[in-house]
Protein backbone atom coordinates (compact mmCIF):
# COMPACT_ATOMS: atom_id res chain seq x y z
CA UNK A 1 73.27 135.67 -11.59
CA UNK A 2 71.33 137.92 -13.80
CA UNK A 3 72.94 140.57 -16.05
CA UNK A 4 71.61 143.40 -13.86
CA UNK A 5 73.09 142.26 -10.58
CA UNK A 6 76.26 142.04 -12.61
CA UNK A 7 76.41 145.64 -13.85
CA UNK A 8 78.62 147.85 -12.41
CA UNK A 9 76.23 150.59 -11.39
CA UNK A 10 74.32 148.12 -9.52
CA UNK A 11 77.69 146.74 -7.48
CA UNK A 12 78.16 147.26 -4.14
CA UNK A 13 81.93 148.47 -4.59
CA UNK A 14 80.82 150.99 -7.39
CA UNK A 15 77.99 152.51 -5.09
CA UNK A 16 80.43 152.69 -2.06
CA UNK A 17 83.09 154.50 -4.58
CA UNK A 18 80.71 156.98 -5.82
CA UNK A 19 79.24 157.84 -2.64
CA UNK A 20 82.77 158.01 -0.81
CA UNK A 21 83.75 160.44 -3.69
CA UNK A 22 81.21 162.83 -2.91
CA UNK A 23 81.59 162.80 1.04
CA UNK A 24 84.71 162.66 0.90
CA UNK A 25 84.17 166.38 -1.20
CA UNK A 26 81.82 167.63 1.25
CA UNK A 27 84.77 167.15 4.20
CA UNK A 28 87.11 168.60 2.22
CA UNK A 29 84.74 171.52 1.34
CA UNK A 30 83.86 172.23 5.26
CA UNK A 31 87.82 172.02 5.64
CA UNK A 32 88.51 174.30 3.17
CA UNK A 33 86.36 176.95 4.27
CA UNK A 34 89.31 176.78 7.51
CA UNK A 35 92.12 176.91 4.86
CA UNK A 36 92.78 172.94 5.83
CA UNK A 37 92.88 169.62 4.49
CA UNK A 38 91.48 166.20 4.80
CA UNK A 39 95.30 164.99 6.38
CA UNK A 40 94.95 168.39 8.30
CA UNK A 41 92.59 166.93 10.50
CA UNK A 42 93.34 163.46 9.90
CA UNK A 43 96.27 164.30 12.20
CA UNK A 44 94.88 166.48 14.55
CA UNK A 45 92.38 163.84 15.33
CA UNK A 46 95.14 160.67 15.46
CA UNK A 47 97.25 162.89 17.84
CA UNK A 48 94.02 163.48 20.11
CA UNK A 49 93.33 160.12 20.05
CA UNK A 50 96.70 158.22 20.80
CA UNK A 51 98.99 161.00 22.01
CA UNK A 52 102.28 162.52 20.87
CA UNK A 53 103.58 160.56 17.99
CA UNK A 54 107.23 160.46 16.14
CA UNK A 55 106.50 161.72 12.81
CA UNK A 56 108.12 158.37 11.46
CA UNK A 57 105.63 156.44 13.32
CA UNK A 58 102.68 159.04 12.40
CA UNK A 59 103.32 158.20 9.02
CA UNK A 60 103.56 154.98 9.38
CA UNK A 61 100.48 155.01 11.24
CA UNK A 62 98.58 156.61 8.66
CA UNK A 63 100.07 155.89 5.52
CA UNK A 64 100.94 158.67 4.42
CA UNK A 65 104.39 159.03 2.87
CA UNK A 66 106.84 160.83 5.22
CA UNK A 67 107.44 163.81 2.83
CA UNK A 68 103.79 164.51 2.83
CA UNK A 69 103.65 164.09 6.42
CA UNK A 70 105.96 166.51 6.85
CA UNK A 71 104.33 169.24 4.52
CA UNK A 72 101.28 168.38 7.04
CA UNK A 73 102.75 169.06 10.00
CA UNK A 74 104.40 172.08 9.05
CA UNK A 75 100.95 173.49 7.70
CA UNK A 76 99.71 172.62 11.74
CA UNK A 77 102.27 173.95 13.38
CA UNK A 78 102.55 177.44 11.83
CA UNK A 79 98.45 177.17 12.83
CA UNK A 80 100.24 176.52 16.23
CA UNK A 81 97.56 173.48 16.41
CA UNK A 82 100.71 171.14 16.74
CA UNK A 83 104.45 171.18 17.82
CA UNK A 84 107.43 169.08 16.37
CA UNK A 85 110.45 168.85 18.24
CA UNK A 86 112.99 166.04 19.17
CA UNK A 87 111.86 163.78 21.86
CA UNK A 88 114.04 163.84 24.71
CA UNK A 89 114.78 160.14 25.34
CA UNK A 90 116.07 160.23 21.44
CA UNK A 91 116.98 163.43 20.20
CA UNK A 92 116.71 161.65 16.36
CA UNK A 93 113.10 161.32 16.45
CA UNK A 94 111.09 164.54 15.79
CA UNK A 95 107.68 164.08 17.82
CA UNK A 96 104.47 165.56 16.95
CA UNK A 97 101.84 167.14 19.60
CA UNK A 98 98.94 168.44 20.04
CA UNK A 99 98.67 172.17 21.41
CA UNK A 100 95.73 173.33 23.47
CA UNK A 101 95.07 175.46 20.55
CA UNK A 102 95.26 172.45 18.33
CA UNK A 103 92.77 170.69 20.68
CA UNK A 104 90.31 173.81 20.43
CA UNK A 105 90.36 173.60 16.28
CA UNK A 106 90.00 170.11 16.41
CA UNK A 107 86.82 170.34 18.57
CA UNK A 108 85.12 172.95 16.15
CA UNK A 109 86.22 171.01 13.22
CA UNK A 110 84.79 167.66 14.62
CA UNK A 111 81.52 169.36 15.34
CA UNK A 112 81.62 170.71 11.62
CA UNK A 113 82.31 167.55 10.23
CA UNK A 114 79.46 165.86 12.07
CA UNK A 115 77.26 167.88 10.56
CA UNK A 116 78.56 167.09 7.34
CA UNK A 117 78.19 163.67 8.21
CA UNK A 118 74.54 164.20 8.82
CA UNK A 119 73.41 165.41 6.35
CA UNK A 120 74.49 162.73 4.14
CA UNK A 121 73.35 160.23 6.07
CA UNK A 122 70.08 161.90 6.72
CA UNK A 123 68.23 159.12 4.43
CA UNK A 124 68.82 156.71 6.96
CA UNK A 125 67.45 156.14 10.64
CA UNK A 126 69.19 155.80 13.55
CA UNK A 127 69.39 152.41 13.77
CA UNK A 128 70.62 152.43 10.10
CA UNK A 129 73.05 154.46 10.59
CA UNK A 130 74.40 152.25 13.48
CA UNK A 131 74.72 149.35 11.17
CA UNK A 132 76.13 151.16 7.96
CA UNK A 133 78.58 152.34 10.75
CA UNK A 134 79.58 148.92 12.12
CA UNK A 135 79.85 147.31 8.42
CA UNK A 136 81.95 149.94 6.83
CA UNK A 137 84.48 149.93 10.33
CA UNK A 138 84.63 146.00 9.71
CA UNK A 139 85.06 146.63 5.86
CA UNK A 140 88.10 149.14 6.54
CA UNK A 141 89.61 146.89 9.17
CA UNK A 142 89.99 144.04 6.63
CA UNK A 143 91.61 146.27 3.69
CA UNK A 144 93.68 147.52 6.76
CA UNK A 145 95.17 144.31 8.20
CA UNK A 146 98.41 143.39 7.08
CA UNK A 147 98.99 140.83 4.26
């Protein structure tokens, strides 16, 4: 191994940090501009996807500590975008959902943040972007899977 493939600027993990700083401050940028946050949407789009959700379990789901969560959620709701209330089958459990209003938000925002998207990855093709897209999903499943 030569001492250039070995310096960090050259590493694959270093290139993948610095460019997942800076998108990850152009999402937050477009989000701001709606007075939200990167677990703002996070949420919205996790509800959308797999339903209503006890918060204990969003959290879990998402890894996001349940105090934080809960900061979240009451950010959404006073948007109206979600509701929290106990679920009836088990009054303990507060479960988050998705309003129709919510649902609206979270389609302008998605169409937002593909744009964002974009226009960093406007260097690459089509194709490119497919398999960038496939690597980094199998990349973040194996951080994800439990130990």
């Amino acid at each position: 191994m030569t001492a250039r493939s070995r310096n960090i600027l050259t590493l694959s993990t270093y290139v993948l940090s610095r460019t997942g700083k800076d998108a990850r401050a152009r999402l937050a940028a477009c989000l701001d501009a709606r007075g939200l946050r990167l677990w703002h949407a996070t949420v919205l789009s996790t509800l959308d996807m797999i339903g209503p959700q006890a918060k204990g379990e969003l959290s879990a789901r998402l890894d996001i500590h349940s105090t934080d969560l809960s900061r979240v959620v009451k950010d959404l709701t006073a948007a109206g975008y979600v509701t929290c209330c106990p679920r009836p089958e088990d009054r303990r459990l507060n479960e988050v959902s998705l309003t129709d209003e919510g649902r609206r938000a979270l389609n302008d925002i998605s169409a937002e943040l593909a744009a964002v998207d974009d226009a960093l990855l406007s260097p690459l093709s089509r194709s490119e972007r497919l398999v960038l897209e496939s690597l980094l999903l199998r990349l973040f499943a194996h951080i994800c899977r439990p130990t």
